[in-house]
PDB file of N, CA and C in Angstrom:
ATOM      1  N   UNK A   1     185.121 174.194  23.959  1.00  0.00           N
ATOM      2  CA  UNK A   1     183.994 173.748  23.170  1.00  0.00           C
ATOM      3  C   UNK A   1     182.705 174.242  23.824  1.00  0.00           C
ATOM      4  N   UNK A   2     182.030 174.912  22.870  1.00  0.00           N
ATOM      5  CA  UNK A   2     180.773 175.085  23.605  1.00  0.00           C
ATOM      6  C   UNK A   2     179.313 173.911  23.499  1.00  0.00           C
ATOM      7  N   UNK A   3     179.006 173.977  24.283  1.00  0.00           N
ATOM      8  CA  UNK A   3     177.478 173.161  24.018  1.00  0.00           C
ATOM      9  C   UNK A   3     176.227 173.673  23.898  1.00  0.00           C
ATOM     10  N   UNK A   4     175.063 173.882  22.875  1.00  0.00           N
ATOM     11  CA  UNK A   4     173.952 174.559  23.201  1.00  0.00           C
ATOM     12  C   UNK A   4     173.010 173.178  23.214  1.00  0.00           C
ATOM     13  N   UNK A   5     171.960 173.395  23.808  1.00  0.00           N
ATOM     14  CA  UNK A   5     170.508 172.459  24.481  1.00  0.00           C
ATOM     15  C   UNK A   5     169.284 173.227  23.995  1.00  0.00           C
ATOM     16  N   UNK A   6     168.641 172.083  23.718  1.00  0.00           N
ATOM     17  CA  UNK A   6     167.857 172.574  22.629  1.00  0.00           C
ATOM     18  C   UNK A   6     166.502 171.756  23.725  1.00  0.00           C
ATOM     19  N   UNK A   7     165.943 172.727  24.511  1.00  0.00           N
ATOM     20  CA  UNK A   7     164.888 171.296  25.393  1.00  0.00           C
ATOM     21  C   UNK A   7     163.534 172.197  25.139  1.00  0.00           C
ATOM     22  N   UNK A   8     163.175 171.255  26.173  1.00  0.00           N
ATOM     23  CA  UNK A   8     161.137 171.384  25.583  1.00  0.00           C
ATOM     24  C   UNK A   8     160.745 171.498  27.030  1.00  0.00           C
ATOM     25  N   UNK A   9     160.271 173.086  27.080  1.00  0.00           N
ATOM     26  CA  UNK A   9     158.992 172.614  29.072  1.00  0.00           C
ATOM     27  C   UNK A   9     157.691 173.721  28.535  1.00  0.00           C
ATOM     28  N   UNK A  10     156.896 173.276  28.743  1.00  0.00           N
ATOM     29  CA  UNK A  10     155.385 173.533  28.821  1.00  0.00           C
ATOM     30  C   UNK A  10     155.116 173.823  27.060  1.00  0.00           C
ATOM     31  N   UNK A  11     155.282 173.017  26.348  1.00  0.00           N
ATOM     32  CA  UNK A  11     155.074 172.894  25.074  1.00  0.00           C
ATOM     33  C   UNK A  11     155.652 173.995  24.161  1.00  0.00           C
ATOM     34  N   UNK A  12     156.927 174.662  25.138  1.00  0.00           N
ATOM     35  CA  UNK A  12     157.953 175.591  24.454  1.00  0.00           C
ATOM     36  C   UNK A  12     159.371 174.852  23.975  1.00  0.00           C
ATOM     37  N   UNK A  13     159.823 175.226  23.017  1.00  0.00           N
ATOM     38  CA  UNK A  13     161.577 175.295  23.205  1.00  0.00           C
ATOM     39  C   UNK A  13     162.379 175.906  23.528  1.00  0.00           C
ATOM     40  N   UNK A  14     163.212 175.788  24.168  1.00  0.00           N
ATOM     41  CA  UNK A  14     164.074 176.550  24.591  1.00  0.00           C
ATOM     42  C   UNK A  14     165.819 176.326  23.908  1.00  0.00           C
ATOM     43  N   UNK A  15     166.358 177.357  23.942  1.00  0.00           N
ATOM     44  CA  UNK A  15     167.754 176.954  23.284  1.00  0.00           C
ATOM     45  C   UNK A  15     168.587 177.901  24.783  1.00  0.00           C
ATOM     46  N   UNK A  16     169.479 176.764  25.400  1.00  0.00           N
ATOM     47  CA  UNK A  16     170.173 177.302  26.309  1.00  0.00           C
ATOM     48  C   UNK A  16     171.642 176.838  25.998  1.00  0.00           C
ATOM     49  N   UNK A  17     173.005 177.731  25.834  1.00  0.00           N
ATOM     50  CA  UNK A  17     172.165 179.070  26.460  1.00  0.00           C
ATOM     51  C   UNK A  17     172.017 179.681  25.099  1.00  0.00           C
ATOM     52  N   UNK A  18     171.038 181.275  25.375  1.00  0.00           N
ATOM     53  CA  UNK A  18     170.599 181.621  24.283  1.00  0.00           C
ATOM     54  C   UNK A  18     172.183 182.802  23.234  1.00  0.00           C
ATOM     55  N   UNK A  19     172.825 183.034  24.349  1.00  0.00           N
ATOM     56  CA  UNK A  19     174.111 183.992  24.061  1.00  0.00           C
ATOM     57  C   UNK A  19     175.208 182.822  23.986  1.00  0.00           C
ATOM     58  N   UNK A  20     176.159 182.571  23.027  1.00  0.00           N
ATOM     59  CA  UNK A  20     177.160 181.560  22.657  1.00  0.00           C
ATOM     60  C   UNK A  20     178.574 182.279  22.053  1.00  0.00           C
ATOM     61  N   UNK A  21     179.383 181.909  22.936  1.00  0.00           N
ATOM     62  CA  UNK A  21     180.725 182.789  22.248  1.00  0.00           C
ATOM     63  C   UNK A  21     181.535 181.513  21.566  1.00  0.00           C
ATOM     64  N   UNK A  22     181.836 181.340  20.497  1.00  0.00           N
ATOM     65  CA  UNK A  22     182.987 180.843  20.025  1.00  0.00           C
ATOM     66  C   UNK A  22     184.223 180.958  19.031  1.00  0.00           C
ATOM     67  N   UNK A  23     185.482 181.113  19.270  1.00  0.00           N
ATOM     68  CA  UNK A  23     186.121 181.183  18.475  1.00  0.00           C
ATOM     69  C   UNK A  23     186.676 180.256  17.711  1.00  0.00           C
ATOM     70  N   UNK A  24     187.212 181.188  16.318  1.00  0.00           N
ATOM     71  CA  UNK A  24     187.151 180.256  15.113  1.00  0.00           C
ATOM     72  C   UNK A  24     188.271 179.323  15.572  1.00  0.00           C
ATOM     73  N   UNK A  25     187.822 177.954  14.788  1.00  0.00           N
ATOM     74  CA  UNK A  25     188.934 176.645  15.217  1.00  0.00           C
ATOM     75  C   UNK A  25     188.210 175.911  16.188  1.00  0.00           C
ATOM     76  N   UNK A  26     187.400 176.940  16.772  1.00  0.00           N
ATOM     77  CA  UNK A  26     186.686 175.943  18.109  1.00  0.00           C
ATOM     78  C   UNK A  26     185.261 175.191  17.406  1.00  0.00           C
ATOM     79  N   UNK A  27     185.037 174.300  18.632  1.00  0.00           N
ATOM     80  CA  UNK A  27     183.987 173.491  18.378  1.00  0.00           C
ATOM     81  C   UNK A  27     182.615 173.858  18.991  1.00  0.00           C
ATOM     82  N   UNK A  28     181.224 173.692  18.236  1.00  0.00           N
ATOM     83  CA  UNK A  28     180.270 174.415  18.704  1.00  0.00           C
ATOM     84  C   UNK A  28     179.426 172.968  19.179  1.00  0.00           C
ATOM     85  N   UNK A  29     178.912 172.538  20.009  1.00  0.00           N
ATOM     86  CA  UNK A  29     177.741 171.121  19.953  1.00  0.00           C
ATOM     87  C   UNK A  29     176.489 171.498  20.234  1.00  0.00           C
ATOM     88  N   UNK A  30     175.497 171.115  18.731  1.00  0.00           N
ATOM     89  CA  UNK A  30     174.136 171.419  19.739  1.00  0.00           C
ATOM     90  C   UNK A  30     173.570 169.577  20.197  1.00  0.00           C
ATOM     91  N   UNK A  31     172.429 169.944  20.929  1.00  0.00           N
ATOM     92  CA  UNK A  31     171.956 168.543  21.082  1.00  0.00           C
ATOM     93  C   UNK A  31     170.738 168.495  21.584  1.00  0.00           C
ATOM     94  N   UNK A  32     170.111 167.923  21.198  1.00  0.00           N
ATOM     95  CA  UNK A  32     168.161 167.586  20.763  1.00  0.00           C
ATOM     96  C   UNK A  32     167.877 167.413  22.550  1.00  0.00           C
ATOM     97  N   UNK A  33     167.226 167.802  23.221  1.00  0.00           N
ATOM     98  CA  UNK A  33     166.689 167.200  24.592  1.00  0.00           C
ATOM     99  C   UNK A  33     165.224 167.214  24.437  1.00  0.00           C
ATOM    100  N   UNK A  34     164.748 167.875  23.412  1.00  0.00           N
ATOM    101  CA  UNK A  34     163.222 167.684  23.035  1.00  0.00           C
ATOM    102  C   UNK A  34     162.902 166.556  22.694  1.00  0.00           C
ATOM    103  N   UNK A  35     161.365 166.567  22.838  1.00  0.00           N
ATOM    104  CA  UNK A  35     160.709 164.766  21.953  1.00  0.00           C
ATOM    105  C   UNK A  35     160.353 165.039  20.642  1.00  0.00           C
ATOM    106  N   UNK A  36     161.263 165.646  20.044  1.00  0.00           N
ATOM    107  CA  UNK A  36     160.893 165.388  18.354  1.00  0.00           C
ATOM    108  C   UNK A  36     162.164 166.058  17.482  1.00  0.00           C
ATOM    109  N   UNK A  37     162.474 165.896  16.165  1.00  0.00           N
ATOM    110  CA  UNK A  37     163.358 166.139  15.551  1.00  0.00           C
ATOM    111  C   UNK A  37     163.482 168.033  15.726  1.00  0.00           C
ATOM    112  N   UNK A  38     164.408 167.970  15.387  1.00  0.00           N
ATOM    113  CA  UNK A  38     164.869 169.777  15.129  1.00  0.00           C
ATOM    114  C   UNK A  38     165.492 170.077  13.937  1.00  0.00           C
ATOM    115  N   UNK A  39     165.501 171.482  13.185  1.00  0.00           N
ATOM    116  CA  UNK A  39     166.079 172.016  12.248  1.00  0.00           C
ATOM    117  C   UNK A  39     166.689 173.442  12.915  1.00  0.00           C
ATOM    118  N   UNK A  40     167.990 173.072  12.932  1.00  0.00           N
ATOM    119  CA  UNK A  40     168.814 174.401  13.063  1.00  0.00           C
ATOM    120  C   UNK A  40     169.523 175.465  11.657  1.00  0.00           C
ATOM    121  N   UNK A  41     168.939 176.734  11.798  1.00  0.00           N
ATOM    122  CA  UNK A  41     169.020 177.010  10.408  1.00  0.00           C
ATOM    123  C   UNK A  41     169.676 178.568  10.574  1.00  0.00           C
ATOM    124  N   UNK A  42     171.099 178.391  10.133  1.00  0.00           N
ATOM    125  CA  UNK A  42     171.919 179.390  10.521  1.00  0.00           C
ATOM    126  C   UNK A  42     171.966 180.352   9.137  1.00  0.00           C
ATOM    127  N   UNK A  43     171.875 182.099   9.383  1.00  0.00           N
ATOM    128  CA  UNK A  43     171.284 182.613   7.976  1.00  0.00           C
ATOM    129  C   UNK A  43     172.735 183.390   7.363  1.00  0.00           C
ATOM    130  N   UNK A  44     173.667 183.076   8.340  1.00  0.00           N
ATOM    131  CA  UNK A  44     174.991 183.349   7.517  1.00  0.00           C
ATOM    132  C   UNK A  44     176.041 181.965   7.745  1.00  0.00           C
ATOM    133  N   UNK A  45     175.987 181.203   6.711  1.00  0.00           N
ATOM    134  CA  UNK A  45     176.730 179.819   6.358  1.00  0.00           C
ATOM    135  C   UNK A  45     178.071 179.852   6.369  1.00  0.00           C
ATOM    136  N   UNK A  46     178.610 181.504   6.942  1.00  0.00           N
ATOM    137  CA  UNK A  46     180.003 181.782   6.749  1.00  0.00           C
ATOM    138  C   UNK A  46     181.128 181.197   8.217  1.00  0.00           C
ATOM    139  N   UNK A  47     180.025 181.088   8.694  1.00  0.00           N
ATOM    140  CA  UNK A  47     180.489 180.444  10.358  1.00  0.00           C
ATOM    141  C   UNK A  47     180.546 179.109  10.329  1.00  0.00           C
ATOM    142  N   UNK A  48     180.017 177.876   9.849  1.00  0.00           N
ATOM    143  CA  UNK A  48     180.300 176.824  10.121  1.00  0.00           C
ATOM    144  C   UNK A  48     180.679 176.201   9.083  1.00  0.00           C
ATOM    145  N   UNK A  49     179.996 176.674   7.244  1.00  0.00           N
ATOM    146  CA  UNK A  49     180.328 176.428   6.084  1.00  0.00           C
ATOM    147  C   UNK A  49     179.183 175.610   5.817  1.00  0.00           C
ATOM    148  N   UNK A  50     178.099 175.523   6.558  1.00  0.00           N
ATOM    149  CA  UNK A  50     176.851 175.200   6.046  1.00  0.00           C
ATOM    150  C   UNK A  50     175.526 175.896   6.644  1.00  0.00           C
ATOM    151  N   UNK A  51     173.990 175.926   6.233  1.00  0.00           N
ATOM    152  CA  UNK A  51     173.837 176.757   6.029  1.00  0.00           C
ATOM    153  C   UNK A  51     172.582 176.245   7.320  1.00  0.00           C
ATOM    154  N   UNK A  52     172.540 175.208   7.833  1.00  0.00           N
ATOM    155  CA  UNK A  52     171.368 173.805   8.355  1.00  0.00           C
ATOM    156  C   UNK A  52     172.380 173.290   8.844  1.00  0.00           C
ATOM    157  N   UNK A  53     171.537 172.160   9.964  1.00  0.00           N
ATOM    158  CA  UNK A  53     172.070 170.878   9.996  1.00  0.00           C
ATOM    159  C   UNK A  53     170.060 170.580  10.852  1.00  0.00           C
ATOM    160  N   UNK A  54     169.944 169.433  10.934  1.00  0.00           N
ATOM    161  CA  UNK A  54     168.716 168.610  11.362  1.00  0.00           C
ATOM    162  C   UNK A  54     169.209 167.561  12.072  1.00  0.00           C
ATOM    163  N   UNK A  55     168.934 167.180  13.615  1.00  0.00           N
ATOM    164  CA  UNK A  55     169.225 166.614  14.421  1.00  0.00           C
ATOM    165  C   UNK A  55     167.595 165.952  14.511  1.00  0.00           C
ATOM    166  N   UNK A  56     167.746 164.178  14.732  1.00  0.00           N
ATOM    167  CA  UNK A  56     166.230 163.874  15.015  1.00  0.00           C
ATOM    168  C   UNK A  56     166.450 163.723  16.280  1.00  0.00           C
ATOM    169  N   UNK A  57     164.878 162.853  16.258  1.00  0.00           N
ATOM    170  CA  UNK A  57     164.409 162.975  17.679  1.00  0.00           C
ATOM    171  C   UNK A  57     164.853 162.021  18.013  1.00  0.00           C
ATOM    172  N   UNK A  58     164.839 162.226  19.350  1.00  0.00           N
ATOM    173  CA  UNK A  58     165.470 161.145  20.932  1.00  0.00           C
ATOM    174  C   UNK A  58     164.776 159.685  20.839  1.00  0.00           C
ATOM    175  N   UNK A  59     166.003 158.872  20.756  1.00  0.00           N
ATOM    176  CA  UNK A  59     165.518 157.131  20.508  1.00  0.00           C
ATOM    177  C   UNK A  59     165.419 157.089  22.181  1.00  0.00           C
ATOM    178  N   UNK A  60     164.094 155.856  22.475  1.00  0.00           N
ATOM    179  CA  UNK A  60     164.440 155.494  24.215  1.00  0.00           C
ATOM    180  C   UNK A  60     165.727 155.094  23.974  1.00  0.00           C
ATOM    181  N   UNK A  61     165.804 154.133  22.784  1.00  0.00           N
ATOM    182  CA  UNK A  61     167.019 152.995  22.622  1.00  0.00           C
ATOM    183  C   UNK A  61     168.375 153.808  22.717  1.00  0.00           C
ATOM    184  N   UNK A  62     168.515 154.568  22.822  1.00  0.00           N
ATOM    185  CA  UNK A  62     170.186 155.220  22.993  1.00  0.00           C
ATOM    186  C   UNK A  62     170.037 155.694  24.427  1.00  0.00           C
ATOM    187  N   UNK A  63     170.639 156.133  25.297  1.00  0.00           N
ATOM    188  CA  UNK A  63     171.570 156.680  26.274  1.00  0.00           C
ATOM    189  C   UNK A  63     171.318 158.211  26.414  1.00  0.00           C
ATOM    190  N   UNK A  64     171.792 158.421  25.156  1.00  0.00           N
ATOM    191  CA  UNK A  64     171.959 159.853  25.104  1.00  0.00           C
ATOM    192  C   UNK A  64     171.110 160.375  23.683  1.00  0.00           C
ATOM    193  N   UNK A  65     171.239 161.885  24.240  1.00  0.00           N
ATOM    194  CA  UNK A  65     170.261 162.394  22.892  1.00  0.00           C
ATOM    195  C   UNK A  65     171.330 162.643  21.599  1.00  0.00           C
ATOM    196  N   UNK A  66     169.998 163.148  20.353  1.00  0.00           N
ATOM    197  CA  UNK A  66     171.010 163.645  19.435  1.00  0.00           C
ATOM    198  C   UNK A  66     171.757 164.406  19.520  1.00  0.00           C
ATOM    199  N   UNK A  67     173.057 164.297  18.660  1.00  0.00           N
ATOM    200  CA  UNK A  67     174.096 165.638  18.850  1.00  0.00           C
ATOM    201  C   UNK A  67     175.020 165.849  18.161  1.00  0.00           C
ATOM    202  N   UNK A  68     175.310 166.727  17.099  1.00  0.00           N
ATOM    203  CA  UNK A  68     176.043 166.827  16.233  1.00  0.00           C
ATOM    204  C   UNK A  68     177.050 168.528  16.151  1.00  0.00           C
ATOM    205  N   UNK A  69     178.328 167.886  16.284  1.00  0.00           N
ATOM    206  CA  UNK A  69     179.446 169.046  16.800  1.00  0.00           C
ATOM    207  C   UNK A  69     179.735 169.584  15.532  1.00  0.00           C
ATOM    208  N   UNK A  70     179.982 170.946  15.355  1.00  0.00           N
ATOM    209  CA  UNK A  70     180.165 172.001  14.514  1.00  0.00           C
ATOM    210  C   UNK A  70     181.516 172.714  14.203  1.00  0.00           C
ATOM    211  N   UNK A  71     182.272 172.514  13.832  1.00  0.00           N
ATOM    212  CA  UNK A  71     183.594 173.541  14.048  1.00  0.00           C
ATOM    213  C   UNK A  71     183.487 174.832  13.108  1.00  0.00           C
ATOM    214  N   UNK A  72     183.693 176.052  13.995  1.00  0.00           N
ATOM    215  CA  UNK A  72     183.622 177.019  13.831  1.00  0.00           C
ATOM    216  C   UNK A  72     184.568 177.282  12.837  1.00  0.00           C
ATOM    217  N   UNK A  73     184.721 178.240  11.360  1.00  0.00           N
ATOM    218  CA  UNK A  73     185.565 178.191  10.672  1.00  0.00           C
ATOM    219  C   UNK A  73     186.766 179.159  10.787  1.00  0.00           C
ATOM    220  N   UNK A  74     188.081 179.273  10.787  1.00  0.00           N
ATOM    221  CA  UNK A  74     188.891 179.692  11.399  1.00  0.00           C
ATOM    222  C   UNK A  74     189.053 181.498  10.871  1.00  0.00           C
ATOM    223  N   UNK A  75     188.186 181.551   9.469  1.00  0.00           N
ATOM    224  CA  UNK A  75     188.875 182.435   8.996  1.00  0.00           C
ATOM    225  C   UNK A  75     186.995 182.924   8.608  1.00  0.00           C
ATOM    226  N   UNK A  76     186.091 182.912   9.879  1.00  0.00           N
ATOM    227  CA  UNK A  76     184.976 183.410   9.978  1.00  0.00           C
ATOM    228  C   UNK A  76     185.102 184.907  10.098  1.00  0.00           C
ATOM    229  N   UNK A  77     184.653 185.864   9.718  1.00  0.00           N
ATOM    230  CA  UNK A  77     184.285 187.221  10.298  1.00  0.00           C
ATOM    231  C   UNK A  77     183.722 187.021  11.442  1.00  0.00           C
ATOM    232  N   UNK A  78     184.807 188.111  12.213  1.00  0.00           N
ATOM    233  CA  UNK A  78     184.202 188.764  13.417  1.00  0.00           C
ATOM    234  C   UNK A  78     182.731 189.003  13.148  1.00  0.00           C
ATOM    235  N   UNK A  79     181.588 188.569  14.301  1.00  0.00           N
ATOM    236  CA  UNK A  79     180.434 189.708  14.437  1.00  0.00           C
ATOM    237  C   UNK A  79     179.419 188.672  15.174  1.00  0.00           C
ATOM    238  N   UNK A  80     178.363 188.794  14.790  1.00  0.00           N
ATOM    239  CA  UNK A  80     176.989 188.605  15.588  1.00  0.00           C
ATOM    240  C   UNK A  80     176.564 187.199  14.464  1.00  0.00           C
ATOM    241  N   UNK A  81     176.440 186.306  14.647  1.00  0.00           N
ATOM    242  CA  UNK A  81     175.701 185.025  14.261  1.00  0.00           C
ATOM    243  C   UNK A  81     174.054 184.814  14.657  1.00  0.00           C
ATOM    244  N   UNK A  82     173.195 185.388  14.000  1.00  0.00           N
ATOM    245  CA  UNK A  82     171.882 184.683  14.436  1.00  0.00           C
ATOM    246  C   UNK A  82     171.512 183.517  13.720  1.00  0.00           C
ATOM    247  N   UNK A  83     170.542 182.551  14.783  1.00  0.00           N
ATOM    248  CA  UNK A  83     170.101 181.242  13.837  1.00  0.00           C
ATOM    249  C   UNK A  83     169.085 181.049  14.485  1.00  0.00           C
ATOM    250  N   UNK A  84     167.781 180.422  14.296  1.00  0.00           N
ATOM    251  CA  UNK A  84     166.533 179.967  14.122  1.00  0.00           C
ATOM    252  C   UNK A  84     166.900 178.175  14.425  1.00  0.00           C
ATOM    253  N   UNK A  85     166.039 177.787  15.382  1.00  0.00           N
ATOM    254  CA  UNK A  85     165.886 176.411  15.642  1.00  0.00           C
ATOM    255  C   UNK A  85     164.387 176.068  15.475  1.00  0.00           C
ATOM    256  N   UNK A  86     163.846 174.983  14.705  1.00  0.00           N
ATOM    257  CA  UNK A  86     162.948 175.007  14.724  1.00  0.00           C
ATOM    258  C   UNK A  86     162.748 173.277  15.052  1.00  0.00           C
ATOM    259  N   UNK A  87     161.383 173.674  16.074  1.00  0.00           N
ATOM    260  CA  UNK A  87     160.952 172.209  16.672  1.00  0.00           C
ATOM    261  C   UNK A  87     159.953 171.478  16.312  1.00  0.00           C
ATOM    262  N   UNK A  88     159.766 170.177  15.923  1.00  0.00           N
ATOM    263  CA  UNK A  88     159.176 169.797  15.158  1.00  0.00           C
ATOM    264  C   UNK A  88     157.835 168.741  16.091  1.00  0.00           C
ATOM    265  N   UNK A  89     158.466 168.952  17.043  1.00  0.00           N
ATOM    266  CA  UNK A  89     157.272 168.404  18.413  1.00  0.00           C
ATOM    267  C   UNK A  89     156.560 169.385  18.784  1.00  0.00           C
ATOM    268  N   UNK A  90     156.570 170.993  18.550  1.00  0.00           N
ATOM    269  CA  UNK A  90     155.585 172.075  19.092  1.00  0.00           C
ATOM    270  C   UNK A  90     154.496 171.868  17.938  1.00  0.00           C
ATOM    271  N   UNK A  91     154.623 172.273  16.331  1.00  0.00           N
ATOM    272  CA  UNK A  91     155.595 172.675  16.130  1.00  0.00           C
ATOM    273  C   UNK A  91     155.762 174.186  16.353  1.00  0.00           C
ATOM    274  N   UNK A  92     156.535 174.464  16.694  1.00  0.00           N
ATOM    275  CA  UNK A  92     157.357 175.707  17.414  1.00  0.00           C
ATOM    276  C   UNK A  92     158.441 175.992  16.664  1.00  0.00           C
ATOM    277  N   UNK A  93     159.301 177.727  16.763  1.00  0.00           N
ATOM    278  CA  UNK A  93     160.468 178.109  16.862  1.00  0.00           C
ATOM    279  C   UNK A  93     160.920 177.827  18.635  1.00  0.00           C
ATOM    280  N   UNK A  94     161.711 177.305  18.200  1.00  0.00           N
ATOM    281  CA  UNK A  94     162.658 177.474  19.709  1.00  0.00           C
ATOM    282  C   UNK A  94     162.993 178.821  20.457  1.00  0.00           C
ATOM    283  N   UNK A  95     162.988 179.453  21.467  1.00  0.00           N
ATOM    284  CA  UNK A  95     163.520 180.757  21.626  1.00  0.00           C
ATOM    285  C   UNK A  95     164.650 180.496  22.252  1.00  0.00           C
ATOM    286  N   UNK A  96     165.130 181.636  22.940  1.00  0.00           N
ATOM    287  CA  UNK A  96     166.365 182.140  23.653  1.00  0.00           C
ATOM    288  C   UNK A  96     165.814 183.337  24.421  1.00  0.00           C
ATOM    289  N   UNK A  97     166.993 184.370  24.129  1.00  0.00           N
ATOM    290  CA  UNK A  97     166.305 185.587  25.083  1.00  0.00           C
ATOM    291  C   UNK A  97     165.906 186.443  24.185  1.00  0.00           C
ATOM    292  N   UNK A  98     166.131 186.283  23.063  1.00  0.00           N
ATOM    293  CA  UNK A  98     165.149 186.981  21.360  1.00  0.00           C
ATOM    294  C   UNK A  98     165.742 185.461  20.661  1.00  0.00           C
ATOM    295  N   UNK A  99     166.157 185.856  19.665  1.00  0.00           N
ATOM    296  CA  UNK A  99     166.644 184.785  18.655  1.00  0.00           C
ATOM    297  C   UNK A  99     168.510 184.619  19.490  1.00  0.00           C
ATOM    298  N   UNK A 100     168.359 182.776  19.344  1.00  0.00           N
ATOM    299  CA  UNK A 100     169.393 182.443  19.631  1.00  0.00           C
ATOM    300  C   UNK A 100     170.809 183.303  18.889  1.00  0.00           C
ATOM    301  N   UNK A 101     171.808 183.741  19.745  1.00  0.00           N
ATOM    302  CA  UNK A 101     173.038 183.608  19.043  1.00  0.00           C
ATOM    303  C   UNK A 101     174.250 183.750  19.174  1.00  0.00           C
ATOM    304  N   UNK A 102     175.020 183.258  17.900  1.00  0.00           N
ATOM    305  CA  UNK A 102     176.602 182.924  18.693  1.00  0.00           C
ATOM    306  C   UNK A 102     177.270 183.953  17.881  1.00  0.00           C
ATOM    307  N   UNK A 103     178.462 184.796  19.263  1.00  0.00           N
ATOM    308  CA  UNK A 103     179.100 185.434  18.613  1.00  0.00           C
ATOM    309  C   UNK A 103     180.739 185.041  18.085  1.00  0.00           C
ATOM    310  N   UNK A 104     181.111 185.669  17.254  1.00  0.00           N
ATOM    311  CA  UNK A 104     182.541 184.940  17.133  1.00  0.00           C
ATOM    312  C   UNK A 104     183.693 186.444  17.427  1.00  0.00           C
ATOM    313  N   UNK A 105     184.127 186.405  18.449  1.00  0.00           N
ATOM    314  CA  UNK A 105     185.558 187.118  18.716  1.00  0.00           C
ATOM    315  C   UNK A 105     186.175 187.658  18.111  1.00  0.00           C
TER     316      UNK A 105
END
């Protein structure tokens, strides 16, 4: 299972890590470490079978941050996945090392 982190330092976002390998069947998790809601907005829907998902922002009242797990679809095309996170506490795009992304095997 992979995990990506979605955090906030000097009024940037960051998505770590920014390179994500997963194969189909597997599970992808992102999860909010910023102080405000996020929109993750993936531009080929053929990888998870949707096209978004929106994680809010961090309650004190919970433990842990938001986080919502993804399963990769089994019968995805091989290739290059880019997606756009956008932060709603900058508001900002999130980066990586260009645009976040996950490849699938």
């Amino acid at each position: 299972m992979a995990v990506i982190r979605i955090k906030r330092h000097a009024k940037l976002g960051f998505v770590v890590p920014a390179c994500t390998i997963a194969k189909g069947g597997s599970a992808v998790t992102f999860v909010n470490g910023t102080t405000g809601a996020v929109q993750v907005q993936f531009f080929n829907s053929k990888l998870f079978g949707q096209s978004g998902l929106r994680l809010p922002a961090p309650s004190k009242r919970r433990a842990t941050p938001p986080s919502r797990k993804l399963k990769v679809r089994p019968h995805a095309s091989v290739g290059v996945y880019p997606y756009a996170v956008f932060c709603f506490a900058g508001p900002k795009f999130a980066v990586g090392n260009s645009m976040p992304i996950i490849i699938k095997p």
